[in-house]
PDB file of N, CA and C in Angstrom:
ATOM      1  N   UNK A   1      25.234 -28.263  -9.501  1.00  0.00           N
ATOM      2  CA  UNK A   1      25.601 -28.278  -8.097  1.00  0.00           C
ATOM      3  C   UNK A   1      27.116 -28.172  -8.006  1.00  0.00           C
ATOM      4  N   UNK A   2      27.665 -27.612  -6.242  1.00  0.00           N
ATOM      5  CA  UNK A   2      29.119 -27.407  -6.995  1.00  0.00           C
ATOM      6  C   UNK A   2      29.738 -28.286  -6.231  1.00  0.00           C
ATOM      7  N   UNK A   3      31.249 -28.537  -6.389  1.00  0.00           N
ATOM      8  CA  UNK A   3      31.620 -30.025  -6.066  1.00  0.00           C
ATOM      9  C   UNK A   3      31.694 -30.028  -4.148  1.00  0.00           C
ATOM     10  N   UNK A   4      31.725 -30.818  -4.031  1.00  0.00           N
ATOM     11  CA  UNK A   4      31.391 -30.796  -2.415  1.00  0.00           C
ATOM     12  C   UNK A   4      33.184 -31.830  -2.124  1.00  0.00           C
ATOM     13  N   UNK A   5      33.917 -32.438  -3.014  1.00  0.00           N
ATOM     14  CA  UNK A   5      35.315 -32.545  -2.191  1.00  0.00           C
ATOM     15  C   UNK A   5      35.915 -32.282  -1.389  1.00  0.00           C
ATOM     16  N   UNK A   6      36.281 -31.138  -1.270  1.00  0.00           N
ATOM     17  CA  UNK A   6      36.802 -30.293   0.052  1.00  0.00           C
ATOM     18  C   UNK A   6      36.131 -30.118   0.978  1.00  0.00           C
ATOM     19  N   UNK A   7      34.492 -30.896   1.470  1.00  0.00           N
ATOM     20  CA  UNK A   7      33.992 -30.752   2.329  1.00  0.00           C
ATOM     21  C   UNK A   7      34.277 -31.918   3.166  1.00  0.00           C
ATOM     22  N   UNK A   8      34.166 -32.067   4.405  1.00  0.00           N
ATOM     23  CA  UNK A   8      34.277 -33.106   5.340  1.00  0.00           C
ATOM     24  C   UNK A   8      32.733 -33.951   4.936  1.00  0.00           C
ATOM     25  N   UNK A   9      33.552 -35.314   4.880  1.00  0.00           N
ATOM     26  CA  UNK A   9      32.524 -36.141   5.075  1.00  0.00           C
ATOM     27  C   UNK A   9      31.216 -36.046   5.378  1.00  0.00           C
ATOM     28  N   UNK A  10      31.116 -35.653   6.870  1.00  0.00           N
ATOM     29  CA  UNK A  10      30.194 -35.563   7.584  1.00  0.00           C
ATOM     30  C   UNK A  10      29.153 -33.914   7.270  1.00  0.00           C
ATOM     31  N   UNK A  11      29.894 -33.612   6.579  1.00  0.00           N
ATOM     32  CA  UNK A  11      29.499 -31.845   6.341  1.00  0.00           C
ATOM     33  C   UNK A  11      28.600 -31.970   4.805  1.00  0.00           C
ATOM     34  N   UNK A  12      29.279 -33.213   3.640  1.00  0.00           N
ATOM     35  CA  UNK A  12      28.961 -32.656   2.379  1.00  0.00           C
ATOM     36  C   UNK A  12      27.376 -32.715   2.109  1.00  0.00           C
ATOM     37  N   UNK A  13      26.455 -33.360   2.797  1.00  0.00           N
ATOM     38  CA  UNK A  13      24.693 -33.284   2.492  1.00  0.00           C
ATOM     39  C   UNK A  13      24.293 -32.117   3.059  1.00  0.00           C
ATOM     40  N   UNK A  14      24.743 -31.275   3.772  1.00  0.00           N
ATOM     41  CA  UNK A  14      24.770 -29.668   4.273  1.00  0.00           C
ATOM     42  C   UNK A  14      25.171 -28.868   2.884  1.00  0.00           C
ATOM     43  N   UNK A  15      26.303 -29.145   2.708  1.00  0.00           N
ATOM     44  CA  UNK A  15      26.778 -28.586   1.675  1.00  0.00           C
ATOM     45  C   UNK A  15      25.833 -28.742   0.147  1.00  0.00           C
ATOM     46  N   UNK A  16      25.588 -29.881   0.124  1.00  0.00           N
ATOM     47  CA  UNK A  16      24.858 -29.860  -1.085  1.00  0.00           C
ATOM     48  C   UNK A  16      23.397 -29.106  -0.861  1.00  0.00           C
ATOM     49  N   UNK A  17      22.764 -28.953   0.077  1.00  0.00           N
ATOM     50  CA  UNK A  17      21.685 -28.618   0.367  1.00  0.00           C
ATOM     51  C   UNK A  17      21.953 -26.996   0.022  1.00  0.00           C
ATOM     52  N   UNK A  18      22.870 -26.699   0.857  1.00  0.00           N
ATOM     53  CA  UNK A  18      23.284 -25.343   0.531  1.00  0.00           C
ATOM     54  C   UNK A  18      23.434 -24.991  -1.019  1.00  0.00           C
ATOM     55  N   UNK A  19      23.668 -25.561  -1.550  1.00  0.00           N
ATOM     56  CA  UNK A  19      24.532 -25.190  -3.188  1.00  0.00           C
ATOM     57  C   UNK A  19      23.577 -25.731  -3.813  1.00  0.00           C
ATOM     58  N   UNK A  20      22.083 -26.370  -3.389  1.00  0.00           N
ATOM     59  CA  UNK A  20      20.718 -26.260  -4.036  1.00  0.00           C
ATOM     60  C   UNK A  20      20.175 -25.344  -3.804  1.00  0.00           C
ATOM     61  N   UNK A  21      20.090 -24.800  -2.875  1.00  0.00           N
ATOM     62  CA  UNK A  21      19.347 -23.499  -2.474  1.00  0.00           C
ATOM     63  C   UNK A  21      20.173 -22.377  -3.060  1.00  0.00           C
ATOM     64  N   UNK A  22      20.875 -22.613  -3.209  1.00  0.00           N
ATOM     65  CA  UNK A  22      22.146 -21.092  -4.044  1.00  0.00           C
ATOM     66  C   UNK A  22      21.763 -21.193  -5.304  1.00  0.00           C
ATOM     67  N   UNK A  23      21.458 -22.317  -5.639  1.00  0.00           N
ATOM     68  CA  UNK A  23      20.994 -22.883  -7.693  1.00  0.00           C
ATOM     69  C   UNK A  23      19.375 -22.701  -7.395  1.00  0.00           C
ATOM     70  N   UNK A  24      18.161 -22.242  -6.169  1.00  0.00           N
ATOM     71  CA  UNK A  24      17.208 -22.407  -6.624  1.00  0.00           C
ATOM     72  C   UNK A  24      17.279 -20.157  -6.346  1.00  0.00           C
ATOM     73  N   UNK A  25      17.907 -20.057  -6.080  1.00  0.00           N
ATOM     74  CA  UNK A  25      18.346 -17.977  -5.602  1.00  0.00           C
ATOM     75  C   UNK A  25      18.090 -17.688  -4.514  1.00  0.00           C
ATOM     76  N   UNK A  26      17.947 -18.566  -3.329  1.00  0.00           N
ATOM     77  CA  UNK A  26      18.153 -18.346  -2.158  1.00  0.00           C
ATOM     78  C   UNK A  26      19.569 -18.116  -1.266  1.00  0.00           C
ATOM     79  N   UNK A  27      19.082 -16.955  -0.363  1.00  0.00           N
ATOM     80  CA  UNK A  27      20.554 -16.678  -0.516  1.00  0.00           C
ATOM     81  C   UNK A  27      20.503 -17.026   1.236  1.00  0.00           C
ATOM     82  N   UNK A  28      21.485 -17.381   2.085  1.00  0.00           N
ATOM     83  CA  UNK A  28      21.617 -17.299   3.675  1.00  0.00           C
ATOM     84  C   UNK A  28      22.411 -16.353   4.128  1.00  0.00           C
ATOM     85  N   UNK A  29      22.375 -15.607   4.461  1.00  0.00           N
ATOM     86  CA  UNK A  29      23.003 -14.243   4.943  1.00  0.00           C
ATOM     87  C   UNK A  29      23.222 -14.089   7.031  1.00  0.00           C
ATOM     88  N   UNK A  30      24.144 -14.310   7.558  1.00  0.00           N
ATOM     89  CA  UNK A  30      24.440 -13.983   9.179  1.00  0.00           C
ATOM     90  C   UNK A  30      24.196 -13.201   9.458  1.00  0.00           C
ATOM     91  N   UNK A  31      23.294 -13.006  10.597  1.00  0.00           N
ATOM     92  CA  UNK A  31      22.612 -12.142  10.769  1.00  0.00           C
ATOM     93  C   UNK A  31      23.341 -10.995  11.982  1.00  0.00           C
ATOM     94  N   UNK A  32      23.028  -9.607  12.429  1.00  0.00           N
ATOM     95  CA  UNK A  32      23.568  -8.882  13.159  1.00  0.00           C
ATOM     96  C   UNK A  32      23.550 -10.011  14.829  1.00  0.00           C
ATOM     97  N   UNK A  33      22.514 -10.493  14.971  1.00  0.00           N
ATOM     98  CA  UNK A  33      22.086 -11.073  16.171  1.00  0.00           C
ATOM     99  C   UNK A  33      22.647 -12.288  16.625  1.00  0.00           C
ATOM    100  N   UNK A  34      23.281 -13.077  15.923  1.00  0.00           N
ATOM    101  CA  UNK A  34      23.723 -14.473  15.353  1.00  0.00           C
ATOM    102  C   UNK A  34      23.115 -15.559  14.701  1.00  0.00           C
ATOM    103  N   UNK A  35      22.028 -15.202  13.988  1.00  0.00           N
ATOM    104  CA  UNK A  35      21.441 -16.502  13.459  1.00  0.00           C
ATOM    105  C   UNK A  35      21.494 -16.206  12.073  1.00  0.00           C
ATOM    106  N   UNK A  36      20.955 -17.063  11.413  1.00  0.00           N
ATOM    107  CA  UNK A  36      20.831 -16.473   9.889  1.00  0.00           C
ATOM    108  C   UNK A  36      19.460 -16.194   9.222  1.00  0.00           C
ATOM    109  N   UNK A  37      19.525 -15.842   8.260  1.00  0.00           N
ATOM    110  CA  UNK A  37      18.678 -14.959   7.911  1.00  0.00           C
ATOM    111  C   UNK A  37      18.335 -16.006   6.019  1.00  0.00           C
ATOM    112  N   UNK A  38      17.142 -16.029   5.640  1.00  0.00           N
ATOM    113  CA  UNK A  38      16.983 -16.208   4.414  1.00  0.00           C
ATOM    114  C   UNK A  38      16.677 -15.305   3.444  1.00  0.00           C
ATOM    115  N   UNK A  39      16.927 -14.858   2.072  1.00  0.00           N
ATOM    116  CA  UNK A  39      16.646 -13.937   1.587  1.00  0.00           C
ATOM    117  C   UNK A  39      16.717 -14.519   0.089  1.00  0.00           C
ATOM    118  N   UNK A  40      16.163 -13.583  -0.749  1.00  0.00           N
ATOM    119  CA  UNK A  40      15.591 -14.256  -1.815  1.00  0.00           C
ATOM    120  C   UNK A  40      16.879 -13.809  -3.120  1.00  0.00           C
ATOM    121  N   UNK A  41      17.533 -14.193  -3.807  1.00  0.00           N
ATOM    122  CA  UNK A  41      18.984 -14.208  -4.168  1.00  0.00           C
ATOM    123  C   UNK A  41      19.234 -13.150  -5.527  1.00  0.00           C
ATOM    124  N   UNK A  42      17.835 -12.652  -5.455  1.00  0.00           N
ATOM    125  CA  UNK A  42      17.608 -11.833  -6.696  1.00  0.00           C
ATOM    126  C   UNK A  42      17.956 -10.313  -6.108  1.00  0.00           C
ATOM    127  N   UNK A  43      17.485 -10.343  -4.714  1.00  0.00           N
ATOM    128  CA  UNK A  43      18.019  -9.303  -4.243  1.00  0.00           C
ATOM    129  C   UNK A  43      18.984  -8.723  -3.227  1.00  0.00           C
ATOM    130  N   UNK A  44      19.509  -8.036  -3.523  1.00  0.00           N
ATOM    131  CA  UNK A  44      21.490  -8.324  -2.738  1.00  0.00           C
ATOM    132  C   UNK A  44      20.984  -8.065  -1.633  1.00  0.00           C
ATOM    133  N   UNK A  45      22.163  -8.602  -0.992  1.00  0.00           N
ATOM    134  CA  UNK A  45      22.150  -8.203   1.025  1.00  0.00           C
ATOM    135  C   UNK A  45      21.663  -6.654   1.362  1.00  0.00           C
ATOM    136  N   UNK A  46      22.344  -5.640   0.500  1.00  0.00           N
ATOM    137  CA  UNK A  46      22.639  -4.253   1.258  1.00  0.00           C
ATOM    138  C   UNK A  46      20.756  -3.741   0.943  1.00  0.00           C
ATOM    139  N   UNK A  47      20.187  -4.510   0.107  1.00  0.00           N
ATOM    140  CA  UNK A  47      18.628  -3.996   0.008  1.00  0.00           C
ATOM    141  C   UNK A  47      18.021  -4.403   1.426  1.00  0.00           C
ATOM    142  N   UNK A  48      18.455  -5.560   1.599  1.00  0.00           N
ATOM    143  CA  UNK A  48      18.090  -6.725   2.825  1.00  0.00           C
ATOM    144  C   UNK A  48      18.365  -5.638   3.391  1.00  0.00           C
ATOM    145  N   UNK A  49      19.480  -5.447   4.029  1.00  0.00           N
ATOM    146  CA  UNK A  49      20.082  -5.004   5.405  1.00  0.00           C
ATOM    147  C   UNK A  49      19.168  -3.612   5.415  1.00  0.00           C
ATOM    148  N   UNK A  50      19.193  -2.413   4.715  1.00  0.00           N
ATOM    149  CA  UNK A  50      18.577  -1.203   4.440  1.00  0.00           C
ATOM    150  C   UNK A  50      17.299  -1.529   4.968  1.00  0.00           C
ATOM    151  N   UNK A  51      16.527  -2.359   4.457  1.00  0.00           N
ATOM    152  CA  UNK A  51      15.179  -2.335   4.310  1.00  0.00           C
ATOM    153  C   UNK A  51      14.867  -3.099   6.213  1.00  0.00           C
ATOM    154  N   UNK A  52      15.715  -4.133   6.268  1.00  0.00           N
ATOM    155  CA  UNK A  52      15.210  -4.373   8.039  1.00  0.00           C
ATOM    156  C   UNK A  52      15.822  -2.717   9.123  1.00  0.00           C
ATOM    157  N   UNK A  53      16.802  -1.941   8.927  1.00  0.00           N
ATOM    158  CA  UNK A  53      17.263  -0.767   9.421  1.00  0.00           C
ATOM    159  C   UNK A  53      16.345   0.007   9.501  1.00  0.00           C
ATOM    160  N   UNK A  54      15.909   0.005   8.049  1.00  0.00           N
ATOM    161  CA  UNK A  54      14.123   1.860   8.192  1.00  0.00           C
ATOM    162  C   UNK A  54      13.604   1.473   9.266  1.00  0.00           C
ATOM    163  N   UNK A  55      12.809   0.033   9.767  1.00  0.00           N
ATOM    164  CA  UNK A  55      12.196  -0.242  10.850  1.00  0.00           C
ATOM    165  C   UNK A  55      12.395   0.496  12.046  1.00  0.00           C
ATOM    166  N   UNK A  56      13.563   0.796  12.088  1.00  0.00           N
ATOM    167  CA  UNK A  56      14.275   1.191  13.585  1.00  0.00           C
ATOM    168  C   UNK A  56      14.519   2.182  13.822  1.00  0.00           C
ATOM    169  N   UNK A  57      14.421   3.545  12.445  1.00  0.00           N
ATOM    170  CA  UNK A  57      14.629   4.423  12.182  1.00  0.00           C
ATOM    171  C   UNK A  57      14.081   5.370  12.575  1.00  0.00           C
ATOM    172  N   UNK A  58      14.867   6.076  13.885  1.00  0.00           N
ATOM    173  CA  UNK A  58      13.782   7.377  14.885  1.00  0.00           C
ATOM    174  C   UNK A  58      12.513   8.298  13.739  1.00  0.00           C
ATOM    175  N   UNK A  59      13.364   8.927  12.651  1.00  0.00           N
ATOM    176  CA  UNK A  59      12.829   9.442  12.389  1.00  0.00           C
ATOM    177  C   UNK A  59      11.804   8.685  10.850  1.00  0.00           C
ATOM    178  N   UNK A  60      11.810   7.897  10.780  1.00  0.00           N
ATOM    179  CA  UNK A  60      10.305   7.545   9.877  1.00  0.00           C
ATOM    180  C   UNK A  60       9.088   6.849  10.996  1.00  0.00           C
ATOM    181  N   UNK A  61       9.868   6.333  12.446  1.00  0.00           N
ATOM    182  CA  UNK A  61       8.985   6.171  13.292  1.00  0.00           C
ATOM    183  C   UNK A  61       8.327   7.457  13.557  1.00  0.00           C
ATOM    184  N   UNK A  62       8.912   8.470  13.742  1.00  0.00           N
ATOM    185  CA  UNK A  62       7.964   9.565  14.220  1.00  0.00           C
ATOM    186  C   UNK A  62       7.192  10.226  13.119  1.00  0.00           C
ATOM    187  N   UNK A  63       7.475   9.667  11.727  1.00  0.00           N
ATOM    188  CA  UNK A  63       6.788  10.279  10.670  1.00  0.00           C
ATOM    189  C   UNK A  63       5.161   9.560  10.834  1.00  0.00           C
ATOM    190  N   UNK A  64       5.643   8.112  10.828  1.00  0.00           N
ATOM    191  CA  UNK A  64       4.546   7.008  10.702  1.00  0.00           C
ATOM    192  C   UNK A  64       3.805   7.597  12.069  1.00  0.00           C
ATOM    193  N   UNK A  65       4.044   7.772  12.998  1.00  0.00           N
ATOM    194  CA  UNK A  65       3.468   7.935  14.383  1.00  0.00           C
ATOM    195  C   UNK A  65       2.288   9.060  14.053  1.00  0.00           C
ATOM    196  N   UNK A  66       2.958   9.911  13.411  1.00  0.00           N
ATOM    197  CA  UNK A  66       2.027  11.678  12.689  1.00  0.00           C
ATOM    198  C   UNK A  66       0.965  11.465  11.967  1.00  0.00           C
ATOM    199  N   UNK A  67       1.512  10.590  11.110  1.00  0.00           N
ATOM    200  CA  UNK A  67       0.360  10.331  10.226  1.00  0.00           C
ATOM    201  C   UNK A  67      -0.815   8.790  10.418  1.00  0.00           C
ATOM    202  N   UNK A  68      -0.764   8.301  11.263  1.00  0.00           N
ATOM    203  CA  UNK A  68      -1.538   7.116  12.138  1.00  0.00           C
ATOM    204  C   UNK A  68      -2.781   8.187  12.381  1.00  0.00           C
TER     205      UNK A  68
END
């Protein structure tokens, strides 16, 4: 776990919680919208981010739409 000193008092059981979840490969990532997001630490953000984007993507929507 990593040292939590420089955290405020009131902040460091956040902090440690955080820096367990970073030691179990969970990763928390801010999200476009403002909240955050959980993701699994094995796989980087830009897969994350890519992979929620196709969703929205005119054209694989109109692919998926063709072939339905």
């Amino acid at each position: 776990m990593g040292i939590t000193a420089h955290v405020e008092e009131e902040q460091r059981e956040l902090a440690r919680d955080v820096h367990r979840l970073a030691h179990l490969g969970v990763r928390l990532i801010d999200s476009a919208e403002g909240g955050t997001k959980v993701t699994s630490g094995v796989e980087s953000p830009l897969v994350s981010e890519v992979e929620d984007e196709k969703v929205l993507d005119p054209i694989l929507l109109e692919l998926r739409a063709k072939c339905s």
